[in-house]
Protein backbone atom coordinates (compact mmCIF):
# COMPACT_ATOMS: atom_id res chain seq x y z
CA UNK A 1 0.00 0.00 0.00
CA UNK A 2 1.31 3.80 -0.45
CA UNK A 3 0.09 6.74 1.35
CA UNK A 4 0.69 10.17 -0.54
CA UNK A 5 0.56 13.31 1.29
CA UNK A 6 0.18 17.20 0.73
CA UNK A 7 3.39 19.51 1.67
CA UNK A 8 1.99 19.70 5.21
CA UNK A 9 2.18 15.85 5.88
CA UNK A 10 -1.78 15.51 5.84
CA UNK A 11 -2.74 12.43 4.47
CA UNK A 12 -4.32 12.71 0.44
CA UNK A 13 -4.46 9.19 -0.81
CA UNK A 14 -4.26 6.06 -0.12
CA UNK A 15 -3.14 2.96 -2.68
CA UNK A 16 -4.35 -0.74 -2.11
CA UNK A 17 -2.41 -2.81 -5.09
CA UNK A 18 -3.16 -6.62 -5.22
CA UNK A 19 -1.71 -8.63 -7.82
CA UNK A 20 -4.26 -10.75 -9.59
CA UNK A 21 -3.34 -13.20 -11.55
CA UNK A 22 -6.50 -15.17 -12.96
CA UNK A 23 -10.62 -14.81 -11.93
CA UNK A 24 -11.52 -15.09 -8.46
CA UNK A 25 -15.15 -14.99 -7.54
CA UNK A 26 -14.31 -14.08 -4.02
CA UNK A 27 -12.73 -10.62 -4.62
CA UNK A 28 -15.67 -8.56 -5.39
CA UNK A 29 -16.69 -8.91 -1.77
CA UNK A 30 -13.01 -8.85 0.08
CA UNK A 31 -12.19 -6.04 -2.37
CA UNK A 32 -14.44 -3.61 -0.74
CA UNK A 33 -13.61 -4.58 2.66
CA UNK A 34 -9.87 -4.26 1.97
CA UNK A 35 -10.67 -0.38 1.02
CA UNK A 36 -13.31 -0.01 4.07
CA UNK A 37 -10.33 -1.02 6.44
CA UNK A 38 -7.77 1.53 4.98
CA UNK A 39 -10.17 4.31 5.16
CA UNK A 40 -11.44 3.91 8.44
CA UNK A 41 -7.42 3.25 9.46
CA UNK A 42 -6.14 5.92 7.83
CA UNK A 43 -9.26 8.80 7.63
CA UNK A 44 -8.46 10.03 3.94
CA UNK A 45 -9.53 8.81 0.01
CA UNK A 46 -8.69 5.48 -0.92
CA UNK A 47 -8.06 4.04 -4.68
CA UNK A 48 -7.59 -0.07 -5.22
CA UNK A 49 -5.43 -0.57 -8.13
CA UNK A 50 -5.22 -4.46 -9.29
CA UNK A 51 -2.27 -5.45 -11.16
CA UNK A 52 -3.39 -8.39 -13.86
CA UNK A 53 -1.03 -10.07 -16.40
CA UNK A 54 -3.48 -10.87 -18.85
CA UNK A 55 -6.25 -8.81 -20.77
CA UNK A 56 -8.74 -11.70 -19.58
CA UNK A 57 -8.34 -11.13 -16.20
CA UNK A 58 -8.04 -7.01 -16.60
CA UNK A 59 -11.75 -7.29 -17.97
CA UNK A 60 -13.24 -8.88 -15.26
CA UNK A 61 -11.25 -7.12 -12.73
CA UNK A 62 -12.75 -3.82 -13.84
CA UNK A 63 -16.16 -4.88 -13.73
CA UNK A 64 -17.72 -2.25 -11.01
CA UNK A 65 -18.85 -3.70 -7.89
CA UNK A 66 -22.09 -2.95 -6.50
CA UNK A 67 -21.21 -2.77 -2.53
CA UNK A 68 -25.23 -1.29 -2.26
CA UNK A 69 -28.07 -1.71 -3.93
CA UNK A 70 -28.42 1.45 -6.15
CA UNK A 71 -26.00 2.74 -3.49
CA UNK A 72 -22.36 2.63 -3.36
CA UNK A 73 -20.28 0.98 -6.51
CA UNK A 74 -16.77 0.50 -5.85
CA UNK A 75 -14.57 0.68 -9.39
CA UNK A 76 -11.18 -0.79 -9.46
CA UNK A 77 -8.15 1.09 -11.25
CA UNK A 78 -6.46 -2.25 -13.71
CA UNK A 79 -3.33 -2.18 -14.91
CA UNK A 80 -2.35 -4.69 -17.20
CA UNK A 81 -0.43 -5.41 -20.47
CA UNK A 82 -2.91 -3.74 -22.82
CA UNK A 83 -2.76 -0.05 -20.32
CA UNK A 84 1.23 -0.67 -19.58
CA UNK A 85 3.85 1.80 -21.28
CA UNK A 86 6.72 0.74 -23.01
CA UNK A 87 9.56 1.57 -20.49
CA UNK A 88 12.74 0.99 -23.60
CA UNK A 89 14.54 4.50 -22.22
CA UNK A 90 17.35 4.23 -19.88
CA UNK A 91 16.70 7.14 -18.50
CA UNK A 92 13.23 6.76 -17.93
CA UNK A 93 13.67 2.96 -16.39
CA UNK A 94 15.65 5.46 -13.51
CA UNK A 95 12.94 7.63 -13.01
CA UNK A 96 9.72 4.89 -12.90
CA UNK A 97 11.69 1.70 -11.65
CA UNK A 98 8.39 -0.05 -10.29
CA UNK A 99 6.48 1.11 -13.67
CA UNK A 100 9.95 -0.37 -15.74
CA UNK A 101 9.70 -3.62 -13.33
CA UNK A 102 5.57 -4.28 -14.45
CA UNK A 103 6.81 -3.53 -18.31
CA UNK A 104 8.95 -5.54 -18.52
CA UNK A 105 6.83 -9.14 -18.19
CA UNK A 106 4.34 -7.10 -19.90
CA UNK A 107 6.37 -6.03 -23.02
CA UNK A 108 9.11 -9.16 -22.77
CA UNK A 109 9.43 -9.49 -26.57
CA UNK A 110 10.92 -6.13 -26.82
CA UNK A 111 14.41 -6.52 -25.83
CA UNK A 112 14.86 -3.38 -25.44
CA UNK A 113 12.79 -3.05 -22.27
CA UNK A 114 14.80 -6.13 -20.87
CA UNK A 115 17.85 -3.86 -21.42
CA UNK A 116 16.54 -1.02 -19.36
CA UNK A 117 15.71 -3.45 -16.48
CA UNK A 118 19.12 -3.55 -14.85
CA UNK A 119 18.94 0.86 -14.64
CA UNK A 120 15.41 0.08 -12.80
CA UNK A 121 16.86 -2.28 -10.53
CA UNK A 122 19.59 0.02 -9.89
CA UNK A 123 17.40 2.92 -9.00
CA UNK A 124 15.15 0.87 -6.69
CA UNK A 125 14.59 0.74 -2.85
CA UNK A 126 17.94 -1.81 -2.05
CA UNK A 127 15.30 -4.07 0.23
CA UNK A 128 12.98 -4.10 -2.87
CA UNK A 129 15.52 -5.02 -5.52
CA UNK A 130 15.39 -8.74 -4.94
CA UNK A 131 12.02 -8.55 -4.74
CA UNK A 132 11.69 -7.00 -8.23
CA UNK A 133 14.17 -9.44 -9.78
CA UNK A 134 12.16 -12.87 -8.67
CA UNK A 135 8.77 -11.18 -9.53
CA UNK A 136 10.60 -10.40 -13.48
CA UNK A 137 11.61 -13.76 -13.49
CA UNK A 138 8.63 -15.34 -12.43
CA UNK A 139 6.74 -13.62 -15.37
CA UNK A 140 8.82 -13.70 -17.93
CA UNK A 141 8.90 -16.89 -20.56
CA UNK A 142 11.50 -19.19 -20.89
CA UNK A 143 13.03 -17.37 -23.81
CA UNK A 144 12.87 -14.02 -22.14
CA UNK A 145 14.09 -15.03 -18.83
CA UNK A 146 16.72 -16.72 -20.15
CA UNK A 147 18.08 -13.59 -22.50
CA UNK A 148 17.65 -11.56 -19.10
CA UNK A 149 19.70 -13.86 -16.68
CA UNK A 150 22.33 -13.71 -19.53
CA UNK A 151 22.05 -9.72 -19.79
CA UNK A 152 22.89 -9.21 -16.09
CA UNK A 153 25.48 -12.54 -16.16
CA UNK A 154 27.39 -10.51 -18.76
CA UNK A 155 26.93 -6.78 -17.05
CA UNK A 156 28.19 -8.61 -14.12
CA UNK A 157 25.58 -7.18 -12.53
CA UNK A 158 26.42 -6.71 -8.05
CA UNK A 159 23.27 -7.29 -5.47
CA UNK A 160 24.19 -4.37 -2.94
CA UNK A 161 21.75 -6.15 -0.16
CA UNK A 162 23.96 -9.08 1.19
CA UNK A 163 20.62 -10.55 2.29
CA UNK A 164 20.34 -10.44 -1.41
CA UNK A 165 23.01 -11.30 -2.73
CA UNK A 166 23.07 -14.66 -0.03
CA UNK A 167 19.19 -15.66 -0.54
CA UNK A 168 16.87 -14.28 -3.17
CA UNK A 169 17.40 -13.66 -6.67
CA UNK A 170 20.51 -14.36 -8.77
CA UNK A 171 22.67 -14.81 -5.94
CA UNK A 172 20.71 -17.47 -4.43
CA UNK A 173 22.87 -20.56 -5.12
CA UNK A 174 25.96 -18.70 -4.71
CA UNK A 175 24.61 -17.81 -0.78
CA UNK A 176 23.76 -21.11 -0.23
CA UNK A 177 26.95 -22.65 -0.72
CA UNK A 178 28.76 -20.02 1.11
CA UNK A 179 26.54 -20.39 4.22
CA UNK A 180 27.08 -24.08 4.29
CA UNK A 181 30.89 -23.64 4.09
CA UNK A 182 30.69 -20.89 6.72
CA UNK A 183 29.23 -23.24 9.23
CA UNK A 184 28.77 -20.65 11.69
CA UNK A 185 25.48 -21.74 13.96
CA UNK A 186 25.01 -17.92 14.80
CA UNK A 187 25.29 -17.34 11.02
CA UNK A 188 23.07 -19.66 9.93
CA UNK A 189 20.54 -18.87 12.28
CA UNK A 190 20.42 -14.96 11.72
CA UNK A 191 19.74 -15.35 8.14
CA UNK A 192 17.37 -17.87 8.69
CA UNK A 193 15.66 -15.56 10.66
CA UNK A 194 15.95 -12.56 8.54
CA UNK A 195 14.65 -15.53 5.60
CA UNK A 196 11.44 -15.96 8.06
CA UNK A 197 10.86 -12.45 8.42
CA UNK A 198 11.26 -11.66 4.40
CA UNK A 199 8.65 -14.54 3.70
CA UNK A 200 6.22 -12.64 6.44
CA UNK A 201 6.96 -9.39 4.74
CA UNK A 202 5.86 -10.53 1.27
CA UNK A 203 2.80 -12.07 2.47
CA UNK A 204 1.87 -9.36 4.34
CA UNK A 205 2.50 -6.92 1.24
CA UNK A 206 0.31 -9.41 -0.81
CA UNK A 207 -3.02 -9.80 1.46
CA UNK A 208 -2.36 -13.58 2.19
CA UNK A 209 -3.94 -14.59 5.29
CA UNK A 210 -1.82 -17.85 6.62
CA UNK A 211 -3.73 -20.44 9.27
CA UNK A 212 -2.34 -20.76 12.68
CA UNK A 213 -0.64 -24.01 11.71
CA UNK A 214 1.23 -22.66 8.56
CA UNK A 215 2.61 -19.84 10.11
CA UNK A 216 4.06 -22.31 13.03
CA UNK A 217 5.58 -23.48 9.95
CA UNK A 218 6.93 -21.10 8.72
CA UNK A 219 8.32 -19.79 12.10
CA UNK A 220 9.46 -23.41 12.96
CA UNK A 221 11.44 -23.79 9.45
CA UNK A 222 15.19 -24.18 9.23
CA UNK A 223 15.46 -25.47 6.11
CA UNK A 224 17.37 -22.03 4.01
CA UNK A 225 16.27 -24.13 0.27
CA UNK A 226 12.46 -24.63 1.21
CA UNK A 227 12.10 -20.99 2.98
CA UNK A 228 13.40 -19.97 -0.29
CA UNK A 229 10.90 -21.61 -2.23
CA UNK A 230 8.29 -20.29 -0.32
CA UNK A 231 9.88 -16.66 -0.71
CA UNK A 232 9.70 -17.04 -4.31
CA UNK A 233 5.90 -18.63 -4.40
CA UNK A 234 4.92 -15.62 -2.05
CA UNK A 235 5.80 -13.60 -4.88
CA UNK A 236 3.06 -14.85 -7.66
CA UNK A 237 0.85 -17.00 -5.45
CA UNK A 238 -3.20 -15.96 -5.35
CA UNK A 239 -3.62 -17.71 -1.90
CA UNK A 240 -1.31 -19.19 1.22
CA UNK A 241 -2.56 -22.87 -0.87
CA UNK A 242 -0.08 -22.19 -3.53
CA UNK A 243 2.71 -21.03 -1.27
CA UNK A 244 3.04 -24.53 0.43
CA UNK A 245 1.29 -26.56 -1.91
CA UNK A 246 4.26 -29.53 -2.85
């Protein structure tokens, strides 16, 4: 969610995004309760914005939702492929990192906006970079992702983040073997810790509720590989099902 406010710190607006990536029947009542939440919360406007990879889904997402009978009608802002810019300027990728970031998987047959990925990335939040990375990945097609993973190989593209650089992204593998040969107890169980709390973070940032028992398991974990996966799920999945599902 971001807040924007005026130049005296007074809240303006408020900005629900959920990531949709297919129908679900259940939104157009949770939808409206998501937005009735943040404005009592945070007394000021509030605007849901649903990010959808597909046209398909866009449609249906911005069908208006009758909250009250010939009353209220709550209308969702979509973005999706057929409403997202072409982000193939450098310079431009630095200014709008998150809009460069949706492009891309949007736009991935233009190589071009591939290219202006790694200025994006650069110009992003360091705790968000990661986070961008596995969610490009995750859309792009085989072809795409692999012409991107080459791209950065061949920039020699640096994680700043050690969490990073150890754990999520392209320097995944790498961390893992270096935390096995650093054998370090204490080690281990900071970043396993700092794993948990990234896993929590997504979720959170995502709207997905987790049962009592799979949040003990998550907690309980201390397995780096399968917090991983779940790190990575967290980052497409619709529902907590598809984060622990296998």
């Amino acid at each position: 969610m971001t807040v924007l406010y005026d130049e005296e710190g007074a809240k303006k607006l408020a900005v629900i995004t959920e990531i949709q990536l297919r129908q679900d029947d259940d939104k157009p009542y949770t939808w409206p309760l998501y937005v009735a939440q943040v404005r009592e919360r945070l007394r000021c406007p509030v605007r849901l914005l649903v990010v959808c990879p597909t046209a398909q889904t866009a449609g249906w997402a911005r069908s208006p939702i009758e909250v009250e009978a010939g009353g209220m009608v709550l209308r969702p802002a979509v973005m999706s492929p057929d409403n997202v810019p072409v982000i193939d300027d450098v310079e431009r990728a630095r200014a709008l990192p998150e809009l460069a970031v949706l492009a891309a998987p949007a736009h991935q047959d233009n190589r071009k906006v591939l290219d202006c990925l790694q200025a994006a990335l650069d110009a992003s939040p360091e705790d968000r970079r990661a986070f961008y990375y596995d969610y490009v990945v995750a859309k792009l097609d085989a072809e795409a992702r692999r012409y991107w993973e080459d791209l950065m190989k061949t920039m020699e593209y640096e994680w700043q983040s050690d969490f990073a650089k150890k754990y999520v992204g392209i320097g995944l593998e790498k961390g893992r073997e270096e935390g096995r040969e650093e054998g370090r107890e204490e080690g281990r169980a900071e970043a396993l810790a700092k794993m948990v709390t990234a896993l929590e973070d997504v979720l959170e940032s995502r709207r997905i509720e987790l049962a009592g028992e799979q949040r003990q398991a998550v907690r309980a974990c201390d397995d780096p590989d399968q917090l991983a996966q779940w790190i990575v799920r967290a980052a497409t999945a619709a529902d907590a099902s598809e984060v622990f599902s296998g």
